[in-house]
PDB file of N, CA and C in Angstrom:
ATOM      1  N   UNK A   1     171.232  16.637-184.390  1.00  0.00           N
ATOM      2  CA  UNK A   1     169.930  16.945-183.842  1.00  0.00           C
ATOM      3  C   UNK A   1     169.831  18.451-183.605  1.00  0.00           C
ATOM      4  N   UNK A   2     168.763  18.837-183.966  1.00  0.00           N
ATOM      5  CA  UNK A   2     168.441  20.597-183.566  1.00  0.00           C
ATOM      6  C   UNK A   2     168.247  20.932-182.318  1.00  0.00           C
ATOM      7  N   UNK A   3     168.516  22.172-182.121  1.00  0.00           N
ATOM      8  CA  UNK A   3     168.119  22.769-180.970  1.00  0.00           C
ATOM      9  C   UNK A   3     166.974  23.416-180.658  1.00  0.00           C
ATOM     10  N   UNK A   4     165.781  22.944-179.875  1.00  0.00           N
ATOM     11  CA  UNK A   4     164.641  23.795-179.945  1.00  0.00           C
ATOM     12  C   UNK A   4     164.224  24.551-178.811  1.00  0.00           C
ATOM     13  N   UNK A   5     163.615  25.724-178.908  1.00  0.00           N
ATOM     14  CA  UNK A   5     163.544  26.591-177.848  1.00  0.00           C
ATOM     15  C   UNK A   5     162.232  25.891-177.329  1.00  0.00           C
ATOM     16  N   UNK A   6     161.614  25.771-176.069  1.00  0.00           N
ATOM     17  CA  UNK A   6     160.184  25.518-175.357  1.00  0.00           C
ATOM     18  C   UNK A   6     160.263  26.830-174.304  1.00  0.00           C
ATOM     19  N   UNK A   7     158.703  26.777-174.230  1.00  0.00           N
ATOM     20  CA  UNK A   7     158.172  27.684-172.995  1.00  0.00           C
ATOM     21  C   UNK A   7     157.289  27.276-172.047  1.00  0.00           C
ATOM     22  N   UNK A   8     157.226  27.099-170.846  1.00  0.00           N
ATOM     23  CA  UNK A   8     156.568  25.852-170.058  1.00  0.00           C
ATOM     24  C   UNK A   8     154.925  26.903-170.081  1.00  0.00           C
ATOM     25  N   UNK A   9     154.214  26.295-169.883  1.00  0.00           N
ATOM     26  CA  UNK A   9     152.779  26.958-169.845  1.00  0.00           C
ATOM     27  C   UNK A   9     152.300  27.112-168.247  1.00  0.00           C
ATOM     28  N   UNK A  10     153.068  26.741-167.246  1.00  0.00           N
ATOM     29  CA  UNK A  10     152.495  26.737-166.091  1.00  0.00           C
ATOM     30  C   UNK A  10     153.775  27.783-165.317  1.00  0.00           C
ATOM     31  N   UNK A  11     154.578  27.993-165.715  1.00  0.00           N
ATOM     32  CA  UNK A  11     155.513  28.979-164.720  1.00  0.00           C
ATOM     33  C   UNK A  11     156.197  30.026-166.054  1.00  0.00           C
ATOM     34  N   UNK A  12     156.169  29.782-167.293  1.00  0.00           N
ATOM     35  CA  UNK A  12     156.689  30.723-168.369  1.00  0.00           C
ATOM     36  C   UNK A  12     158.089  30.735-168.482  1.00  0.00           C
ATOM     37  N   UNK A  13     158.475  29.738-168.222  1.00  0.00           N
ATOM     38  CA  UNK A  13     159.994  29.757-168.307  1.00  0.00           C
ATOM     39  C   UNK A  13     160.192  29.042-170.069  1.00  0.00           C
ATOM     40  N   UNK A  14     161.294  29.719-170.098  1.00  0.00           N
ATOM     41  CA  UNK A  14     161.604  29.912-171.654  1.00  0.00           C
ATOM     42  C   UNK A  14     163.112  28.709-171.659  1.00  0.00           C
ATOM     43  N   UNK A  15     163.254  27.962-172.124  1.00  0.00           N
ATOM     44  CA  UNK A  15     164.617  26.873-172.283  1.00  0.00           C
ATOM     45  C   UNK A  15     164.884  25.970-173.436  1.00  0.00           C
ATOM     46  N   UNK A  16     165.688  25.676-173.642  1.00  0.00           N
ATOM     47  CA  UNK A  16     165.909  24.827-174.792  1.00  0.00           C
ATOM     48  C   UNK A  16     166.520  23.455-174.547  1.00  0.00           C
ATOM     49  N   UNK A  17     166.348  22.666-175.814  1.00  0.00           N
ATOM     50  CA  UNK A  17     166.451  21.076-175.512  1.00  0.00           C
ATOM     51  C   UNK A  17     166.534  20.765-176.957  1.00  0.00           C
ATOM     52  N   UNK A  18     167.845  20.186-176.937  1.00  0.00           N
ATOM     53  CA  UNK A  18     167.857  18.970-178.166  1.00  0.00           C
ATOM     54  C   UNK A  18     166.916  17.777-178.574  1.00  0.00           C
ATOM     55  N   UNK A  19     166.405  17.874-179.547  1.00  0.00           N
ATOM     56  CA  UNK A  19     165.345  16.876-179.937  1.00  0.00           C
ATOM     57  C   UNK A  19     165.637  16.637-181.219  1.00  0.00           C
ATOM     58  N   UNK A  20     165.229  15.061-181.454  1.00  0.00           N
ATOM     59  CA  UNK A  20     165.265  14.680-182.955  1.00  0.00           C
ATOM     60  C   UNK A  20     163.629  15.262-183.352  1.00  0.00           C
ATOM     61  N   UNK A  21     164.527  15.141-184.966  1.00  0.00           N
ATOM     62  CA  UNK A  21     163.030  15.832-186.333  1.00  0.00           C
ATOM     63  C   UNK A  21     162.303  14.988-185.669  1.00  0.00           C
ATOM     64  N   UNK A  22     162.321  13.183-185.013  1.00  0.00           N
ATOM     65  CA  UNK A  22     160.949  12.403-185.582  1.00  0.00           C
ATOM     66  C   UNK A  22     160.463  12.185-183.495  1.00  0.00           C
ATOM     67  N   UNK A  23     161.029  12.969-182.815  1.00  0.00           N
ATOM     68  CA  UNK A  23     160.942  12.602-181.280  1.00  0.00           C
ATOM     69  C   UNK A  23     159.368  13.225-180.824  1.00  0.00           C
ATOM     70  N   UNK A  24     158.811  12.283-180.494  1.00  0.00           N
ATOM     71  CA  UNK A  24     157.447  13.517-179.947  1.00  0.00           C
ATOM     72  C   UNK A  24     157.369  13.139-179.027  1.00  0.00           C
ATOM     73  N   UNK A  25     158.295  12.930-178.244  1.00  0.00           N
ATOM     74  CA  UNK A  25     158.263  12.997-176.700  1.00  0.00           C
ATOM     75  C   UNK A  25     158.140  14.522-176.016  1.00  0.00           C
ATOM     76  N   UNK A  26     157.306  14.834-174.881  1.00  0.00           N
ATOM     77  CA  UNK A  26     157.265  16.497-174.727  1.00  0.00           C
ATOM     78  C   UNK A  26     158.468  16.397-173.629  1.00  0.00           C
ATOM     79  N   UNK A  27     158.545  17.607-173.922  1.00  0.00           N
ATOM     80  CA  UNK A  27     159.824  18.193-172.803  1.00  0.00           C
ATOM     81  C   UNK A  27     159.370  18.612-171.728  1.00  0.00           C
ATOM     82  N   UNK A  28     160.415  18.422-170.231  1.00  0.00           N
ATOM     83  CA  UNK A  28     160.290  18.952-169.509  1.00  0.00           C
ATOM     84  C   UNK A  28     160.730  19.797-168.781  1.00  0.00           C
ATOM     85  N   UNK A  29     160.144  21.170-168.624  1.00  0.00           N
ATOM     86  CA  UNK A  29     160.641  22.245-168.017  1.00  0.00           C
ATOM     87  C   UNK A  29     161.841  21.963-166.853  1.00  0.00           C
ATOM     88  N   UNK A  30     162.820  22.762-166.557  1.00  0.00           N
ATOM     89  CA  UNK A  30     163.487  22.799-165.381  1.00  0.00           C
ATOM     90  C   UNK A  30     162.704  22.819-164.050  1.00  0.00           C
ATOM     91  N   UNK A  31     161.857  23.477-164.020  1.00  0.00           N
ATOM     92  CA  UNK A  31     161.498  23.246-162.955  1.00  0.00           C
ATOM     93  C   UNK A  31     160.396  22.081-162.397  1.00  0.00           C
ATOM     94  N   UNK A  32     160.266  21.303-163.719  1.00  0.00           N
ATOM     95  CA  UNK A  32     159.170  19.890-163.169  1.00  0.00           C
ATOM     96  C   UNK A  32     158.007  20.055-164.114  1.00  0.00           C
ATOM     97  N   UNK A  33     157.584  20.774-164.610  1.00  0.00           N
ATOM     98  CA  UNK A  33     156.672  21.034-165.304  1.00  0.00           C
ATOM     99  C   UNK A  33     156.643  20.062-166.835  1.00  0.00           C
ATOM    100  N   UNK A  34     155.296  19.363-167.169  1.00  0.00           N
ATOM    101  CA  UNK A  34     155.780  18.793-168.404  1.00  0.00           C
ATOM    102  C   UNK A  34     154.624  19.672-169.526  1.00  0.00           C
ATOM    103  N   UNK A  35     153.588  20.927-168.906  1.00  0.00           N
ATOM    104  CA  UNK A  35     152.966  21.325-170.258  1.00  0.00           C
ATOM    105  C   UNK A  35     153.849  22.206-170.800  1.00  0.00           C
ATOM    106  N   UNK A  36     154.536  21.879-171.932  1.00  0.00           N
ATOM    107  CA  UNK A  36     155.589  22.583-172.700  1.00  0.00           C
ATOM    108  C   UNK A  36     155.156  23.031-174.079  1.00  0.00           C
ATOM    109  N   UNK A  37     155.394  23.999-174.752  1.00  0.00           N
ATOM    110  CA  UNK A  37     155.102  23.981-176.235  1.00  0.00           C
ATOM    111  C   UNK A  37     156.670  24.727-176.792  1.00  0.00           C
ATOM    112  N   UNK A  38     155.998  24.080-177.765  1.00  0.00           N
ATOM    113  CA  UNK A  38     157.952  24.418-178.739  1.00  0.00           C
ATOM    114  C   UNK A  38     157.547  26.247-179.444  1.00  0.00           C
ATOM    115  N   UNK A  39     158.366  26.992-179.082  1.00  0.00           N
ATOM    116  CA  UNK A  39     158.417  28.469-180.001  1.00  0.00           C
ATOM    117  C   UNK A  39     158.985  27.905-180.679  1.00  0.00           C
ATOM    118  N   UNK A  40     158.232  28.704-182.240  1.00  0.00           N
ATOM    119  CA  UNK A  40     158.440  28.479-183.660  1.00  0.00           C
ATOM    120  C   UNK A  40     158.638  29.849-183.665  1.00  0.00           C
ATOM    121  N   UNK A  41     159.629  30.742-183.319  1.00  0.00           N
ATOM    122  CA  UNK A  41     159.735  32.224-183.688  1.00  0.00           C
ATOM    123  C   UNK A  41     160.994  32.161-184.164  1.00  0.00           C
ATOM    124  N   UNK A  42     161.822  31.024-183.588  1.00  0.00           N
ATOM    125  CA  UNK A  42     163.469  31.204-184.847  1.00  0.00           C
ATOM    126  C   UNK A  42     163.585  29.555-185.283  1.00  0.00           C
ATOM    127  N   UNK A  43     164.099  29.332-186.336  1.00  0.00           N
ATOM    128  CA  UNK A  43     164.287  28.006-186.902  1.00  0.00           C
ATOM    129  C   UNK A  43     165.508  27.850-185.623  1.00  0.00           C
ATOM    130  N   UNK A  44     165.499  26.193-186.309  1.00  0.00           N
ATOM    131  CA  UNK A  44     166.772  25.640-185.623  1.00  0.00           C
ATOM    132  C   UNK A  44     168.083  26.018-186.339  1.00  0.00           C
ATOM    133  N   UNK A  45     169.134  26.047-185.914  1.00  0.00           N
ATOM    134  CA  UNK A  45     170.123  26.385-186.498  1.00  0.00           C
ATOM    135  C   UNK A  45     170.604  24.920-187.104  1.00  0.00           C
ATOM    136  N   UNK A  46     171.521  25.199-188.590  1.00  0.00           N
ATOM    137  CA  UNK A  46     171.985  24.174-189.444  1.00  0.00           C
ATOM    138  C   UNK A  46     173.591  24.208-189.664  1.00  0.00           C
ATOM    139  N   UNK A  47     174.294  23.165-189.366  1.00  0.00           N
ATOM    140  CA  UNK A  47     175.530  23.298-189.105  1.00  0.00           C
ATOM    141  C   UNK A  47     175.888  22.733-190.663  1.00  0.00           C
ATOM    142  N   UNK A  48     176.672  22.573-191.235  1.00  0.00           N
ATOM    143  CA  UNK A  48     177.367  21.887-192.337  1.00  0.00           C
ATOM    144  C   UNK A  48     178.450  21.375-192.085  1.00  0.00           C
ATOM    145  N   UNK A  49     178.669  20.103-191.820  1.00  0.00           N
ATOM    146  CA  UNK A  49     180.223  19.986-191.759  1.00  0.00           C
ATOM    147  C   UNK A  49     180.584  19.452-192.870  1.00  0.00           C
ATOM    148  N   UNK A  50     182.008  19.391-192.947  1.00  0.00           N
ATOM    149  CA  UNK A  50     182.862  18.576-193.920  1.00  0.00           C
ATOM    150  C   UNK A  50     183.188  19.387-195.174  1.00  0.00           C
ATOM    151  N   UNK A  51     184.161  19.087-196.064  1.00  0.00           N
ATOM    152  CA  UNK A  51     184.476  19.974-196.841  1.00  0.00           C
ATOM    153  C   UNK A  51     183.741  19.893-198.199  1.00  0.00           C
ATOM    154  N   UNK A  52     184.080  20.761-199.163  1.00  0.00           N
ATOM    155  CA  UNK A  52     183.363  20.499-200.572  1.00  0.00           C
ATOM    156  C   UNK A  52     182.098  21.270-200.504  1.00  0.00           C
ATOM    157  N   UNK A  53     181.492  22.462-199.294  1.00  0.00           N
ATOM    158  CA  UNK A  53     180.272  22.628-199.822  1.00  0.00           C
ATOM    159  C   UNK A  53     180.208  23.634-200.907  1.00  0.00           C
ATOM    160  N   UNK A  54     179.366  23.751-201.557  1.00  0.00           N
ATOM    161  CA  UNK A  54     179.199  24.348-202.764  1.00  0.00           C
ATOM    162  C   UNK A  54     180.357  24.433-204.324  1.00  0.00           C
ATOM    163  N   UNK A  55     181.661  24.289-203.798  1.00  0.00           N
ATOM    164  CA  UNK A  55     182.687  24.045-204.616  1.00  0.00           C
ATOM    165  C   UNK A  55     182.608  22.814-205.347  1.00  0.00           C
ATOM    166  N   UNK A  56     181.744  21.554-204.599  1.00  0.00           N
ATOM    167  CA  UNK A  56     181.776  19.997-205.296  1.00  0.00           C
ATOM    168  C   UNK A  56     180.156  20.148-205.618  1.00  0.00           C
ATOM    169  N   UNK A  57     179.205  20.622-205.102  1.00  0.00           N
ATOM    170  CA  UNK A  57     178.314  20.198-204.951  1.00  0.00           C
ATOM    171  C   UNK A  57     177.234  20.710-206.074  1.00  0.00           C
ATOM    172  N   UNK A  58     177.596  22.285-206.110  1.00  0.00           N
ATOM    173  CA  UNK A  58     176.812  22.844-207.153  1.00  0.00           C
ATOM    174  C   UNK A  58     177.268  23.719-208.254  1.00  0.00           C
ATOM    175  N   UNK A  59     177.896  23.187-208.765  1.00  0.00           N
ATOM    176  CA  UNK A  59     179.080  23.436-209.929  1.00  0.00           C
ATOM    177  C   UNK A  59     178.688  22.371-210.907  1.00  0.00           C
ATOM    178  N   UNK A  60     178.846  22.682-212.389  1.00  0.00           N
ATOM    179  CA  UNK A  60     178.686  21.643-213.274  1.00  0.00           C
ATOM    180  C   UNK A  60     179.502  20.729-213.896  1.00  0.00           C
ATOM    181  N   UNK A  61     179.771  19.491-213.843  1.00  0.00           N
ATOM    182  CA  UNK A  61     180.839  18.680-213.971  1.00  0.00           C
ATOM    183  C   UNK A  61     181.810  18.347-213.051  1.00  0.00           C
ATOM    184  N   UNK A  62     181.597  18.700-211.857  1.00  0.00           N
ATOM    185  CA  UNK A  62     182.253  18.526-210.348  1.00  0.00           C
ATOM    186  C   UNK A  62     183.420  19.598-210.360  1.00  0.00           C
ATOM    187  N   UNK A  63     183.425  20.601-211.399  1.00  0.00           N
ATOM    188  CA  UNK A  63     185.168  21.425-211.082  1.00  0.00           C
ATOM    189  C   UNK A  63     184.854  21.864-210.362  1.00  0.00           C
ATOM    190  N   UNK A  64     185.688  22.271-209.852  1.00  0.00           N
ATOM    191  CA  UNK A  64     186.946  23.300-208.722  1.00  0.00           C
ATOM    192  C   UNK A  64     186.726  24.718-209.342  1.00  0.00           C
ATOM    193  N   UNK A  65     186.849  25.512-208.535  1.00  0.00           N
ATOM    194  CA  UNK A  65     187.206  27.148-208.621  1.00  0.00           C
ATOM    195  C   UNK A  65     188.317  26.805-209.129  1.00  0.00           C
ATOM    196  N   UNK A  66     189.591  26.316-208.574  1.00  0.00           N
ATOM    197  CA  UNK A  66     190.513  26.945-209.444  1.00  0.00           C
ATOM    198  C   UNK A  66     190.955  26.295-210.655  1.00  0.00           C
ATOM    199  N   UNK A  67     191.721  26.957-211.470  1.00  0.00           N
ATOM    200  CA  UNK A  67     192.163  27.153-212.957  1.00  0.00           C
ATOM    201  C   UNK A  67     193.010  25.794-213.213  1.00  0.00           C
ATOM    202  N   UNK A  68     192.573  24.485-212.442  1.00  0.00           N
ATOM    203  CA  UNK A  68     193.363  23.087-213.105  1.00  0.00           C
ATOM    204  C   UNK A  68     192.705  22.332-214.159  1.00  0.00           C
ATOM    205  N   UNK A  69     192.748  22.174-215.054  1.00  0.00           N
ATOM    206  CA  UNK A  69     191.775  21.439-216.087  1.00  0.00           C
ATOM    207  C   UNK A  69     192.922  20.909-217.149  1.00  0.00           C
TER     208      UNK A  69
END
């Protein structure tokens, strides 16, 4: 799940909150407040785990960088 920044509209406090892509539940400020809007000024950050990226994935015929064939 991403991390999204909100800014409450009634006190201006700036915080963030994990939310799913499909959640449209609004967030609520720390201090009680629920008119929130999401800043769209930085994406969410994208983690990759697990191994194989780009070495399995976008290479032609599934090789490897290195010299085994």
């Amino acid at each position: 799940m991403p991390i999204y920044e909100y800014r409450c509209d009634i006190c201006g406090s700036v915080f963030e909150r994990m939310t799913g892509f499909g959640d449209t539940t609004t967030a609520i400020c720390p201090n009680g407040h629920s008119d929130t809007r999401r800043i769209f000024n930085s994406p969410p950050g994208i983690v990759f785990k697990g191994s194989g990226f780009y070495v399995t994935d976008n290479r032609p015929n599934g090789k490897s960088n290195n010299n085994e064939d």
